[in-house]
C-alpha atoms as a PDB file:
ATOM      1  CA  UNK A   1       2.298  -7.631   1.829  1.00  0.00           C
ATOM      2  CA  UNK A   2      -0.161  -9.570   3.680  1.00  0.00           C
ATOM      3  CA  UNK A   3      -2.313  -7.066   4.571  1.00  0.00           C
ATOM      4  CA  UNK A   4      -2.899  -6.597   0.441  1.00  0.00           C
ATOM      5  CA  UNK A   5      -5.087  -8.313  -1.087  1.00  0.00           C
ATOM      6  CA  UNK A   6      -6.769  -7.931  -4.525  1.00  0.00           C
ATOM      7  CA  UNK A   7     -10.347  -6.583  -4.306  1.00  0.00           C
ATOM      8  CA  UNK A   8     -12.948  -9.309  -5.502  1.00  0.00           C
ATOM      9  CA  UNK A   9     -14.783  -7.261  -8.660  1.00  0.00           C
ATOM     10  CA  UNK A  10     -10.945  -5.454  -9.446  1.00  0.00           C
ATOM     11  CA  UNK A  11     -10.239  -9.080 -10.115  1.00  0.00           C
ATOM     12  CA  UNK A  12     -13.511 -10.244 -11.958  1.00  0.00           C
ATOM     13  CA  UNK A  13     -12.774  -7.243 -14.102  1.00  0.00           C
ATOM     14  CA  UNK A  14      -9.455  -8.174 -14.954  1.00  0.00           C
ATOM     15  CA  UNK A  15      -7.703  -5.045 -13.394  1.00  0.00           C
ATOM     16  CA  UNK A  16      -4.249  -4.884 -13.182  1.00  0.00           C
ATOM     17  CA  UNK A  17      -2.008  -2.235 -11.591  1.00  0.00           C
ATOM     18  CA  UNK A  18       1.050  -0.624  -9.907  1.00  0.00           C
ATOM     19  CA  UNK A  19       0.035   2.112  -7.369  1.00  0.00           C
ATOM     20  CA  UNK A  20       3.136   4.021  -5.749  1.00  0.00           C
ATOM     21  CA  UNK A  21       1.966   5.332  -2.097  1.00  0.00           C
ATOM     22  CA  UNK A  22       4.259   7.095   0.436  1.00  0.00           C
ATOM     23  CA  UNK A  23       3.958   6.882   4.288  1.00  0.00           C
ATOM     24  CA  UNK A  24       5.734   7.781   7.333  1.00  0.00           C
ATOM     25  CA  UNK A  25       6.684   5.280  10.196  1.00  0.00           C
ATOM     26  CA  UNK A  26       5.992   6.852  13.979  1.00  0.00           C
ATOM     27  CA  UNK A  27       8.427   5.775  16.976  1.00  0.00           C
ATOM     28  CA  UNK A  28       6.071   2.617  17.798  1.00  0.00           C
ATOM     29  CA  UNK A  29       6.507   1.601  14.300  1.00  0.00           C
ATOM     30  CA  UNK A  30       2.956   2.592  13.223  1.00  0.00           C
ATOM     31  CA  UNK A  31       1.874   3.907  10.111  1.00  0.00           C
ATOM     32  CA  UNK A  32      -0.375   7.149  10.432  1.00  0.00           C
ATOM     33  CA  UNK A  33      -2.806   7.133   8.652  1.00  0.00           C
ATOM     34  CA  UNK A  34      -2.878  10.936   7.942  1.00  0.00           C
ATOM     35  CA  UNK A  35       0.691  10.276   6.362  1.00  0.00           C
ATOM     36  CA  UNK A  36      -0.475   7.700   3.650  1.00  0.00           C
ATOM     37  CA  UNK A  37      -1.042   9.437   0.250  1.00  0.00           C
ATOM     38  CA  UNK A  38      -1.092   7.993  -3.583  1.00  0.00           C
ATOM     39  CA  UNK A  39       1.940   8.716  -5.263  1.00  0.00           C
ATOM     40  CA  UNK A  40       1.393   7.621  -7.973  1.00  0.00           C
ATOM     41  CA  UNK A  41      -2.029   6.046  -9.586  1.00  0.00           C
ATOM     42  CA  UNK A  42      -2.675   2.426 -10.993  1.00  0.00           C
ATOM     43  CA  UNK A  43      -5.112   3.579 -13.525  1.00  0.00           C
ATOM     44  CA  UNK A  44      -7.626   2.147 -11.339  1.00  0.00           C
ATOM     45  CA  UNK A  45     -10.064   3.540  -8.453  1.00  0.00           C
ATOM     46  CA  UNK A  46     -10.452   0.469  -6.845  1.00  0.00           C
ATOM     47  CA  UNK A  47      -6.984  -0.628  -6.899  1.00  0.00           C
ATOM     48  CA  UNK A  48      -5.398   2.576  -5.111  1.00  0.00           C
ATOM     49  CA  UNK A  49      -8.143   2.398  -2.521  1.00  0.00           C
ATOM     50  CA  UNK A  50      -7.251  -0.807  -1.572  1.00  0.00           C
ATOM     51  CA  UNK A  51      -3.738   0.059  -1.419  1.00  0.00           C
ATOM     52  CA  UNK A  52      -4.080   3.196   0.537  1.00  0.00           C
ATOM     53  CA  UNK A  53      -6.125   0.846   3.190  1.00  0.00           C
ATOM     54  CA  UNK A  54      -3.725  -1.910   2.956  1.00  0.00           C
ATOM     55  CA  UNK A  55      -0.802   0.611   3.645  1.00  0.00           C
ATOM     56  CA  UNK A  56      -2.655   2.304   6.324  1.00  0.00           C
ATOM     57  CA  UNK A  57      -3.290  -1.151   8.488  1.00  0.00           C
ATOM     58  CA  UNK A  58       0.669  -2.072   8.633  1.00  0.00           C
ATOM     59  CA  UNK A  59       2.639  -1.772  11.908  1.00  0.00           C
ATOM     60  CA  UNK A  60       6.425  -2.560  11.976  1.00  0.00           C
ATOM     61  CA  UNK A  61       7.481  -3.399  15.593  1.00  0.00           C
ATOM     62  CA  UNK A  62      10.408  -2.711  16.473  1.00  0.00           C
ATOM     63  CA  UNK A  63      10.534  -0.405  13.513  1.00  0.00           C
ATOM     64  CA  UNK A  64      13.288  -0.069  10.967  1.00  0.00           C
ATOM     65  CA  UNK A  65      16.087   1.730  12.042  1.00  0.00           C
ATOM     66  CA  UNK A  66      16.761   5.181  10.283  1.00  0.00           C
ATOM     67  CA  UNK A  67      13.399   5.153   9.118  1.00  0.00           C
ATOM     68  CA  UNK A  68      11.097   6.842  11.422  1.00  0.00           C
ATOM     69  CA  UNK A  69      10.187  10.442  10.309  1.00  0.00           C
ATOM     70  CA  UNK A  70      11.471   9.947   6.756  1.00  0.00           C
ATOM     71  CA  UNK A  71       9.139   9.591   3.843  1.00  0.00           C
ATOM     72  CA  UNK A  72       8.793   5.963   2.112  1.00  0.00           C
ATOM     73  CA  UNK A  73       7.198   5.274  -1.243  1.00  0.00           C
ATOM     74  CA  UNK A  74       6.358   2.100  -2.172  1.00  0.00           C
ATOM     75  CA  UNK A  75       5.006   0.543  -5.079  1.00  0.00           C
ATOM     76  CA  UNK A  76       2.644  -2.415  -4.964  1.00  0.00           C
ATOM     77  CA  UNK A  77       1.616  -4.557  -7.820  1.00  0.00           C
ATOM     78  CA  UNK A  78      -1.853  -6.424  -8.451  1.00  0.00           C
ATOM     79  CA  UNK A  79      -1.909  -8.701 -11.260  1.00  0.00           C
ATOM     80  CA  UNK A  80      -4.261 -11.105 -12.442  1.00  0.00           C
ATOM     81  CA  UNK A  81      -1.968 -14.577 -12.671  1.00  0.00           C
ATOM     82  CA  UNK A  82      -0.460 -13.682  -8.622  1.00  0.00           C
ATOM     83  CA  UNK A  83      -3.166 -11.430  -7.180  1.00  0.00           C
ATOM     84  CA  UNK A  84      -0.687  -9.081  -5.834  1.00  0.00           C
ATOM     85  CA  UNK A  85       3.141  -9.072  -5.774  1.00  0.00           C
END
């Protein structure tokens, strides 16, 4: 969650959203890059970009047991009274 943050003109604009994106965790608890896709649109260019990047710059060390390999979808929110949730 910290590496999200809601784009500057997405906010002036008063663009809100829910993008879904799926990943894969490696051994070293990296997220490849080549394994982070939208799932699932916010409505909103600008919004899934930034989620797709934001995705793509995690690394969970050690990572989470039982879930290296497997395919994980998240869904992250940007809203205009928290920023992001």
């Amino acid at each position: 969650n910290s590496k999200l943050s809601y784009p500057r003109d997405a906010r002036r604009q008063g663009l809100t959203g829910r993008p879904r994106v799926g990943f894969r965790i490696d051994q070293n608890g990296r997220i490849s890059g080549s394994s982070v896709v939208l799932k699932g649109t916010s409505g909103h260019e600008a919004l899934d970009r930034n989620a797709l990047a934001a995705v793509a710059q995690v690394s969970l060390s050690p990572p989470p047991p039982g879930l290296v390999g497997k395919e994980i979808t998240i869904i992250l929110g940007y809203n205009r009274q928290r920023g992001r949730s």
